[in-house]
N, C-alpha and C. Protein backbone atom coordinates (compact mmCIF):
# COMPACT_ATOMS: atom_id res chain seq x y z
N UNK A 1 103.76 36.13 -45.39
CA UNK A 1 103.17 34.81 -45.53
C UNK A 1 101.67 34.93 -45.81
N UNK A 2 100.67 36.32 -45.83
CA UNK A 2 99.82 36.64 -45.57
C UNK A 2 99.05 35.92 -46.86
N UNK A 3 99.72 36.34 -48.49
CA UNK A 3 99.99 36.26 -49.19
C UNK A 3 99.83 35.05 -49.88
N UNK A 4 100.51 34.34 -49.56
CA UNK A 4 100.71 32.85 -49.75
C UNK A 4 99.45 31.83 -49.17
N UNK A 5 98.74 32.37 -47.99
CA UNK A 5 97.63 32.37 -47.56
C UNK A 5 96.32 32.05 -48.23
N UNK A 6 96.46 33.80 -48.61
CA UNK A 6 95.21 33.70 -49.69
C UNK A 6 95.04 33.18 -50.62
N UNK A 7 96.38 32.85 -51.24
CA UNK A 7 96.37 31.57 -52.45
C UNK A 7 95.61 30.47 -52.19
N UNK A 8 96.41 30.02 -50.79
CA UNK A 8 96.08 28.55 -50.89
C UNK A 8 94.57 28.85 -50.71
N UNK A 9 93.96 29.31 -49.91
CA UNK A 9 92.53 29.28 -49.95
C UNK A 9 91.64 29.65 -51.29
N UNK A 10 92.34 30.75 -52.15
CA UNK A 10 91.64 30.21 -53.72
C UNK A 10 91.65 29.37 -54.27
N UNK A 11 93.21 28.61 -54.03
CA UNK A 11 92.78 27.25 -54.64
C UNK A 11 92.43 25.99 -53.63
N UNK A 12 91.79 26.11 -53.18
CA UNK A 12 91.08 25.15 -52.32
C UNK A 12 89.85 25.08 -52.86
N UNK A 13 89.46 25.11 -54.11
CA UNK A 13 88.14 25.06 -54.32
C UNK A 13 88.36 24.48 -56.47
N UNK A 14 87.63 23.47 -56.39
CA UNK A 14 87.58 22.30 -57.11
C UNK A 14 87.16 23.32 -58.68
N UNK A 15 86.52 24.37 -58.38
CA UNK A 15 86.06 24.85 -59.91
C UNK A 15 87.22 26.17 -60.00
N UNK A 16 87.80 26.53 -59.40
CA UNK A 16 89.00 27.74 -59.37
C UNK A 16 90.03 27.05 -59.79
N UNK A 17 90.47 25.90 -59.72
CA UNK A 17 91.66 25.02 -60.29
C UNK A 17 91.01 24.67 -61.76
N UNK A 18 89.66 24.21 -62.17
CA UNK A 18 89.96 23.82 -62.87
C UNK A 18 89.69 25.09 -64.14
N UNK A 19 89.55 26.26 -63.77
CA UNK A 19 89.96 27.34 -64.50
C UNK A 19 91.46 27.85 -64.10
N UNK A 20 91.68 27.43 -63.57
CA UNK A 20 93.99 27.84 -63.79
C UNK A 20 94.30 26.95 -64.43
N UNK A 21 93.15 25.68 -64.40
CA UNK A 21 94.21 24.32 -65.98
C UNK A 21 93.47 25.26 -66.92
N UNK A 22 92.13 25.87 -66.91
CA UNK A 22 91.87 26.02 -68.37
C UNK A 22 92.73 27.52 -69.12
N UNK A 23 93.34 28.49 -68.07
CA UNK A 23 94.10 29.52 -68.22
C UNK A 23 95.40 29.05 -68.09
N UNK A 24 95.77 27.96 -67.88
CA UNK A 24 97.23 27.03 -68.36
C UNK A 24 97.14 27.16 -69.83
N UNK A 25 96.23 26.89 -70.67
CA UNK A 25 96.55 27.39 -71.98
C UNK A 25 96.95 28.83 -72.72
N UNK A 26 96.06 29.84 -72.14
CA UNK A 26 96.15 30.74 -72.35
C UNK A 26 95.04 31.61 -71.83
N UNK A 27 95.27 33.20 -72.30
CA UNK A 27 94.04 33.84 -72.05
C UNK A 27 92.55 33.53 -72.53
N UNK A 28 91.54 33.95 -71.77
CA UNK A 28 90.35 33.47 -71.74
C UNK A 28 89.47 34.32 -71.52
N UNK A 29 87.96 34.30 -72.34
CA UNK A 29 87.15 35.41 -71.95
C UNK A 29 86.10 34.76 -71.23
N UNK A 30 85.39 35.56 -70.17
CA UNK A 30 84.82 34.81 -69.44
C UNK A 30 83.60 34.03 -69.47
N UNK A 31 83.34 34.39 -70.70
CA UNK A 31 82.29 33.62 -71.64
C UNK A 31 82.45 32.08 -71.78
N UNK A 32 83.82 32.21 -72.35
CA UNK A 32 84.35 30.86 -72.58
C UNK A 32 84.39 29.72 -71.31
N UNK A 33 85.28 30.81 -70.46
CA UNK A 33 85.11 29.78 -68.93
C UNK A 33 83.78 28.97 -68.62
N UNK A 34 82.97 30.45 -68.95
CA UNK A 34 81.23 29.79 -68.44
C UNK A 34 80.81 28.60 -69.22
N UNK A 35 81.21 28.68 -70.05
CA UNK A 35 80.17 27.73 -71.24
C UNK A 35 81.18 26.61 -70.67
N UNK A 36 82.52 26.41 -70.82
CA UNK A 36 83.34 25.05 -70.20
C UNK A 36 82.91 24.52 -68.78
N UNK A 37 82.83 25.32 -68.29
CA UNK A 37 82.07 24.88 -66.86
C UNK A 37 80.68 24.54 -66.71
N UNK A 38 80.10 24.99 -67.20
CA UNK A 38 78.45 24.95 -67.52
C UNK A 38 78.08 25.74 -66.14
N UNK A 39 78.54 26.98 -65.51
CA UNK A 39 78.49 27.88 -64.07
C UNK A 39 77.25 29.04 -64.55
N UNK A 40 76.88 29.16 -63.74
CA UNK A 40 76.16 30.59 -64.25
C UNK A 40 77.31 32.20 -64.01
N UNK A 41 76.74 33.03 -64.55
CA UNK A 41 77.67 33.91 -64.75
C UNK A 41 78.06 34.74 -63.35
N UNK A 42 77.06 34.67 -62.40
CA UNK A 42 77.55 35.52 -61.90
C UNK A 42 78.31 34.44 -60.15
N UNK A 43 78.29 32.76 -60.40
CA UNK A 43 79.12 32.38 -60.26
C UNK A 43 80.48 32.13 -60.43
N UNK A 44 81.10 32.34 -61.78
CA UNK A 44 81.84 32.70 -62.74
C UNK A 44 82.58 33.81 -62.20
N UNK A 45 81.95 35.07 -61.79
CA UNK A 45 82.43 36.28 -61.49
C UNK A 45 82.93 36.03 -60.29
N UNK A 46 82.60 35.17 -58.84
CA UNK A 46 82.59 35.51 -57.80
C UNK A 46 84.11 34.44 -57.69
N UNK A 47 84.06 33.17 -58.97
CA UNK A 47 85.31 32.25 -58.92
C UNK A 47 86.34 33.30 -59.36
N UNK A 48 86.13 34.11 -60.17
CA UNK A 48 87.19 35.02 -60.83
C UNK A 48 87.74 36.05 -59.69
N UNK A 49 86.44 36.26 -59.21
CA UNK A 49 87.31 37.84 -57.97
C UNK A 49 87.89 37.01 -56.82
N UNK A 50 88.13 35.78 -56.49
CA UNK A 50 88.23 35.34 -55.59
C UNK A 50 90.25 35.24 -56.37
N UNK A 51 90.21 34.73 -57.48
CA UNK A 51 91.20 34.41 -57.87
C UNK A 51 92.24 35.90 -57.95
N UNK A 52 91.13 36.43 -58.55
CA UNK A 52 91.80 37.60 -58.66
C UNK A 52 92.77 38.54 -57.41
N UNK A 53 91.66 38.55 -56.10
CA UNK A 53 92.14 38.94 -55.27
C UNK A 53 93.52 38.49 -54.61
N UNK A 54 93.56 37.20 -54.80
CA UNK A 54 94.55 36.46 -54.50
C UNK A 54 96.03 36.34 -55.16
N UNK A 55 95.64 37.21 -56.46
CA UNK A 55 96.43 37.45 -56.69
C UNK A 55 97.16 36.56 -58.10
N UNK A 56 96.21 35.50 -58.34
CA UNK A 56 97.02 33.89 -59.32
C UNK A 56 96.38 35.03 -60.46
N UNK A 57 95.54 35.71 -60.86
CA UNK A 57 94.96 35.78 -62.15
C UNK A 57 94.84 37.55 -62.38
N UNK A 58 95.06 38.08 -63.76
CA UNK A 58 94.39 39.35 -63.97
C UNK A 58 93.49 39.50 -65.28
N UNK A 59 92.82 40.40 -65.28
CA UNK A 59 91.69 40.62 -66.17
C UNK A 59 92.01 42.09 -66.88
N UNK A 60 91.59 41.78 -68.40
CA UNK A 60 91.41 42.76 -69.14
C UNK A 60 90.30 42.70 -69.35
N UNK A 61 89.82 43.93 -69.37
CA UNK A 61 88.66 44.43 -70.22
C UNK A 61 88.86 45.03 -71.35
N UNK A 62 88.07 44.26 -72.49
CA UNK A 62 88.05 44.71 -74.09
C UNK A 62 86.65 44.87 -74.28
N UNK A 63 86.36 46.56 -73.81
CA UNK A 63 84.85 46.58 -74.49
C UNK A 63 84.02 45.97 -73.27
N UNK A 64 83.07 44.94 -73.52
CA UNK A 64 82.01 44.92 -72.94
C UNK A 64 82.44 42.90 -71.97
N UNK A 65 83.12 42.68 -72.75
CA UNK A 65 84.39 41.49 -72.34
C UNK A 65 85.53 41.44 -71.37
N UNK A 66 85.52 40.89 -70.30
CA UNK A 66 86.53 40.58 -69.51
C UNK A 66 87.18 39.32 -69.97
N UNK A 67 88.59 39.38 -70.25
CA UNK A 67 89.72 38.60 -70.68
C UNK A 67 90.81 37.73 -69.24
N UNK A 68 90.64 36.83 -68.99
CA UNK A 68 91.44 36.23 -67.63
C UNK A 68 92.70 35.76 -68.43
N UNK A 69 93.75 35.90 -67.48
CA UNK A 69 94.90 35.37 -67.93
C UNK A 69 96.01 34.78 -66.42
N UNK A 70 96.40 33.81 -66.34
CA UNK A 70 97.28 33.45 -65.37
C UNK A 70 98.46 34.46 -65.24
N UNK A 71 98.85 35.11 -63.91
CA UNK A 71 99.54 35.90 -63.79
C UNK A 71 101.09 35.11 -62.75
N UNK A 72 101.65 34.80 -64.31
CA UNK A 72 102.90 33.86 -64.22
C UNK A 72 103.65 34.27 -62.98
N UNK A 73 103.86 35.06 -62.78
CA UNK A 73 105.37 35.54 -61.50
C UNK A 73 104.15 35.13 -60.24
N UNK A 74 103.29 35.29 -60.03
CA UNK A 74 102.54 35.03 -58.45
C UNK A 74 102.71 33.48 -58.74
N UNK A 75 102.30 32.48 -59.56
CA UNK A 75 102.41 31.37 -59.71
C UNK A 75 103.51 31.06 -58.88
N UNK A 76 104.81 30.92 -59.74
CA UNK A 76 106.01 31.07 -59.57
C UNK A 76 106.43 31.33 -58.22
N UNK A 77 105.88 32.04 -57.70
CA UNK A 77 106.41 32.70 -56.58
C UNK A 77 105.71 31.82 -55.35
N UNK A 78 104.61 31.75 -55.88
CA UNK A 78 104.30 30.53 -55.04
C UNK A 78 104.77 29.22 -54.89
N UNK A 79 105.01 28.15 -56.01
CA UNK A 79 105.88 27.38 -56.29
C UNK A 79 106.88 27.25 -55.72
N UNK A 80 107.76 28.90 -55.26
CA UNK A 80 109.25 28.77 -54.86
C UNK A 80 109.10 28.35 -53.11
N UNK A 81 107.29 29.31 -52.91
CA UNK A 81 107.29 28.87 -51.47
C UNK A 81 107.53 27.76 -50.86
N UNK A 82 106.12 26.83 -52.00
CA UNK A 82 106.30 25.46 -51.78
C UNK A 82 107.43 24.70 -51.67
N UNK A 83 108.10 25.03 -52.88
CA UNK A 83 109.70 24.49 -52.58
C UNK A 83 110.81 24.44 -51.29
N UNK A 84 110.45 25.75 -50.69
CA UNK A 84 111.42 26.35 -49.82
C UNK A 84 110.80 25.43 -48.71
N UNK A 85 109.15 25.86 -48.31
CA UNK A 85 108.51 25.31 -47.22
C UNK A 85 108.81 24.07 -47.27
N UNK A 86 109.39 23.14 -47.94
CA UNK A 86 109.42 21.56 -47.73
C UNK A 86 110.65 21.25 -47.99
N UNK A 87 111.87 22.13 -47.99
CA UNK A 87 113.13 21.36 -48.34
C UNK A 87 113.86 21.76 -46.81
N UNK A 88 115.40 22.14 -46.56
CA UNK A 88 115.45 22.56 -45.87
C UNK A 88 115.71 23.80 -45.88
N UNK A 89 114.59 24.04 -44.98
CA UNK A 89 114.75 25.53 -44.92
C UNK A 89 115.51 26.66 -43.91
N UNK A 90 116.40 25.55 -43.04
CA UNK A 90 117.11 26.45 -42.19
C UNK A 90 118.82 26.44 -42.68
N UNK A 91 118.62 25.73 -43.97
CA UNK A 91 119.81 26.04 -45.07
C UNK A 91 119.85 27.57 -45.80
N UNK A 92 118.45 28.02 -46.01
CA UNK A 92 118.41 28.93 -46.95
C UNK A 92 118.06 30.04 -46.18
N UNK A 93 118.49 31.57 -45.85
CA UNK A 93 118.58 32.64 -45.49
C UNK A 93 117.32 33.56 -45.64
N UNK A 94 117.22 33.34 -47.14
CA UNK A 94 116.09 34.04 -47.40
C UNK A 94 114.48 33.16 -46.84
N UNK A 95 114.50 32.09 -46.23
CA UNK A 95 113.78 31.52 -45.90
C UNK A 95 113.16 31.69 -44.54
N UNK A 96 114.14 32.14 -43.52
CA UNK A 96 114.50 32.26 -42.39
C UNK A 96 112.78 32.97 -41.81
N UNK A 97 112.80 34.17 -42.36
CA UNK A 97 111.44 34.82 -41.90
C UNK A 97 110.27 34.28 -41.91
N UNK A 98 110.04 32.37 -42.42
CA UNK A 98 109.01 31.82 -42.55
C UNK A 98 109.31 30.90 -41.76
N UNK A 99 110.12 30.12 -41.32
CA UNK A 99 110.05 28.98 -40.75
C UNK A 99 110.32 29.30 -39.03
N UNK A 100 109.78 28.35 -38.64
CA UNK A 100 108.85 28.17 -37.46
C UNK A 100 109.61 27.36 -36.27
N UNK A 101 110.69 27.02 -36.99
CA UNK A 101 111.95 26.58 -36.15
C UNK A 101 113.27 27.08 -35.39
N UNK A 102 113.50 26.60 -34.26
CA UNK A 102 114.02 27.25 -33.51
C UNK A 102 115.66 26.39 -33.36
N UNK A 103 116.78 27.14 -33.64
CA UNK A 103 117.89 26.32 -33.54
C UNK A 103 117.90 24.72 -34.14
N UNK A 104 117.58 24.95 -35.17
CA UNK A 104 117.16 23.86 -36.05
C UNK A 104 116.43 22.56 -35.29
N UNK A 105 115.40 23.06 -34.35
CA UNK A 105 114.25 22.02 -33.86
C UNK A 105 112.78 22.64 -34.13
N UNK A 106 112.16 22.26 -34.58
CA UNK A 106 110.97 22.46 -34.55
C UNK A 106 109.79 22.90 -33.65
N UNK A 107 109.00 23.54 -33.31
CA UNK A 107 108.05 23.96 -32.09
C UNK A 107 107.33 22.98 -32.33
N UNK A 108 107.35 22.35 -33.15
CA UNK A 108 106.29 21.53 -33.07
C UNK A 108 106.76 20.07 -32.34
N UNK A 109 107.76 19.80 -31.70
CA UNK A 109 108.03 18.73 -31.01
C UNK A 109 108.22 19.00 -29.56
N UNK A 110 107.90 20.59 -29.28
CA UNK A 110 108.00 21.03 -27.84
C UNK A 110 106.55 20.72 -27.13
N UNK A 111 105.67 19.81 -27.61
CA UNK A 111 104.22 19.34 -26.97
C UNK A 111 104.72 19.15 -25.47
């Protein structure tokens, strides 16, 4: 779940989303990001390693150019969390190791 974690906390931040809409199109050099954002660069860098670490994004280097690209399966995989985390999840097996419920009651009503 550690994982899923660090996502959400990269995207908890208003200029890191709106570079995953602008890498919703496609790959991107980080030039481009900067100038769309109007960020300075080495803000730019610190939105990118944050993403990066987390795992949503990877980078090529061409030369003297770093290239960002959305790294589809972590997306995805996150997505499925979301899905799982909000449906029922003491239907699904593979779910089991995340949810927080006990004999299909919740800890959270044992206040």
């Amino acid at each position: 779940m550690k994982e899923y974690i660090e996502m959400f906390k990269a995207l908890a931040d208003e200029n890191r989303l709106r570079i995953l809409c602008m890498l919703s199109c496609g790959e991107l050099c980080a030039c481009d990001i900067q100038d769309s954002l109007n960020l300075t660069q080495p803000t730019i860098s610190h939105h990118m390693k944050i993403l990066q670490q987390a795992g949503l994004i990877e980078v090529e280097k061409r030369g003297k150019w770093a290239f960002y690209a959305i790294k589809q399966n972590q997306i995805d995989a996150l997505c499925r969390f979301i899905k799982d985390a909000t449906s029922k999840a003491h239907e699904k097996e593979e779910f089991k190791n995340y949810c927080a419920c006990s004999r299909n009651r919740c800890i959270c009503d044992e206040q």
